[in-house]
Protein backbone atom coordinates (compact mmCIF):
# COMPACT_ATOMS: atom_id res chain seq x y z
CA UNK A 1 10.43 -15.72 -3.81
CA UNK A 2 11.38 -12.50 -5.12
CA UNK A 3 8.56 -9.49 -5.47
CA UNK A 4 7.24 -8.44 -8.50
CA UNK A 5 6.43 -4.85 -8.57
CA UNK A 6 4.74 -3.22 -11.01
CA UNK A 7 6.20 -0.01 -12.83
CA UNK A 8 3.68 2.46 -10.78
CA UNK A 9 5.19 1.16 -7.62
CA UNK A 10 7.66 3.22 -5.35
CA UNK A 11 9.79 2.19 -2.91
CA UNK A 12 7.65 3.50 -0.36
CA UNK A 13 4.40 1.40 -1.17
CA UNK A 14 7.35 -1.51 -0.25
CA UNK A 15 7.26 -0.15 3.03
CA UNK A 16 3.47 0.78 3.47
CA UNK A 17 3.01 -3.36 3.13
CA UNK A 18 6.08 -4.09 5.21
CA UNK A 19 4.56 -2.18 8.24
CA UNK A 20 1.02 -3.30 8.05
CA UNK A 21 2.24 -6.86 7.14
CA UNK A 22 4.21 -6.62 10.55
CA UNK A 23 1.75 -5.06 12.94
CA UNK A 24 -1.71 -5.85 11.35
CA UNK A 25 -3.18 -2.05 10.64
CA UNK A 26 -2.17 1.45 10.53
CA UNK A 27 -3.17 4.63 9.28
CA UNK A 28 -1.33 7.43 7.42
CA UNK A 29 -0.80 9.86 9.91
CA UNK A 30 0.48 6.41 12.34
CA UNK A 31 2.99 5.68 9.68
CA UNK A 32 4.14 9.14 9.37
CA UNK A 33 4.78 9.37 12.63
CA UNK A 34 6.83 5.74 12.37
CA UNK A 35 10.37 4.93 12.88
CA UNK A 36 11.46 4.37 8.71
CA UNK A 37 8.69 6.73 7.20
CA UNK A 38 10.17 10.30 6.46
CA UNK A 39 6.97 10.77 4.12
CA UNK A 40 4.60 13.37 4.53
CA UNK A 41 1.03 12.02 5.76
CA UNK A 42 -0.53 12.98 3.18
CA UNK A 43 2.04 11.60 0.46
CA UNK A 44 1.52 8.24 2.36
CA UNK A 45 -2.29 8.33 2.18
CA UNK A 46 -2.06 8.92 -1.68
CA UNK A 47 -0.17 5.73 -1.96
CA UNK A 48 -2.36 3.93 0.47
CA UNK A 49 -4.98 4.59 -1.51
CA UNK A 50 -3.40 3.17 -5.18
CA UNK A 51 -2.47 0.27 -3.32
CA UNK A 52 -6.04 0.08 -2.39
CA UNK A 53 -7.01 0.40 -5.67
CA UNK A 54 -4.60 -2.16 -6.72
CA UNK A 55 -5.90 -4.45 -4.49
CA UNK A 56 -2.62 -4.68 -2.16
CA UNK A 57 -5.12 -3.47 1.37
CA UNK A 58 -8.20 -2.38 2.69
CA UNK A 59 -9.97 -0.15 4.87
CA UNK A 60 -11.05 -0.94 8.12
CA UNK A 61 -11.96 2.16 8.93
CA UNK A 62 -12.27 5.33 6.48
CA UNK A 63 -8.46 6.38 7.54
CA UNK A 64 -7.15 3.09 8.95
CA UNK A 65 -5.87 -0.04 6.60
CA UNK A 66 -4.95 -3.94 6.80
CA UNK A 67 -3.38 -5.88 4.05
CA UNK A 68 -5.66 -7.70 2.13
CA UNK A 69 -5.06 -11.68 0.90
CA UNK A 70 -3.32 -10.44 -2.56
CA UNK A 71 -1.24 -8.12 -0.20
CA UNK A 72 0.01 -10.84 2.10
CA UNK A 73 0.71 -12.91 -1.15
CA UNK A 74 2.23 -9.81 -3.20
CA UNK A 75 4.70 -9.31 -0.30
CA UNK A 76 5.76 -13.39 -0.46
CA UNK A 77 6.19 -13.11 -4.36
CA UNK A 78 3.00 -14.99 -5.52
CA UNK A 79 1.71 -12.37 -7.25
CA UNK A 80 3.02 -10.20 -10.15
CA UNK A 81 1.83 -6.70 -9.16
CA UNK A 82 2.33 -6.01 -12.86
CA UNK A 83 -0.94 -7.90 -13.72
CA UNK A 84 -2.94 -5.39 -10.95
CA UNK A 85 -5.40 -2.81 -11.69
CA UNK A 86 -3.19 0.06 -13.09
CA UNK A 87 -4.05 3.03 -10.40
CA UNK A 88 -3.84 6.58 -11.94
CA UNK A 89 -4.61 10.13 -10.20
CA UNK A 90 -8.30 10.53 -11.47
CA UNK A 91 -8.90 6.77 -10.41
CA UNK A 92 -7.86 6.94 -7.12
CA UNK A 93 -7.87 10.11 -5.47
CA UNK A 94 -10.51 11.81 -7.40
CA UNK A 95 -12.95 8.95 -7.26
């Protein structure tokens, strides 16, 4: 099935769910440091945390994620991100 991404998405959310999907947790500062991820650290936490707040993974830890159900079935196009929580900047990263 095709993903359905919703218009807040970027390209590099895609590959936030890609990684953990493939090895089961990682952190910001793990993926910046990752083969594929020319992101800064802290430009990949601020997306890990909308997708958080979308629903997409959790934390295991207070810096470290996993994908959550709804991730693993975003990522094989059961769900329409479109219908998530819509993140914004006072939402997510200013709590």
């Amino acid at each position: 099935m095709e993903r359905k991404s919703a218009y807040w998405m970027k390209q590099l959310d895609e590959r936030i769910l890609e990684y953990l999907d493939s090895e089961g947790w990682g952190s910001p500062s793990v993926l910046a440091r990752s083969r594929g991820f020319t992101a800064s650290e802290g430009h990949i936490r601020e997306r890990c945390k909308m997708l958080h707040y979308a629903g997409f993974i959790a934390p295991i830890t207070s810096d470290m994620y996993e994908l959550t159900t709804d991730g693993i079935q975003y990522l094989s196009g059961q769900i329409d991100a479109r219908h998530r929580p819509k993140p914004t900047v006072d939402q997510v990263l200013r709590g």
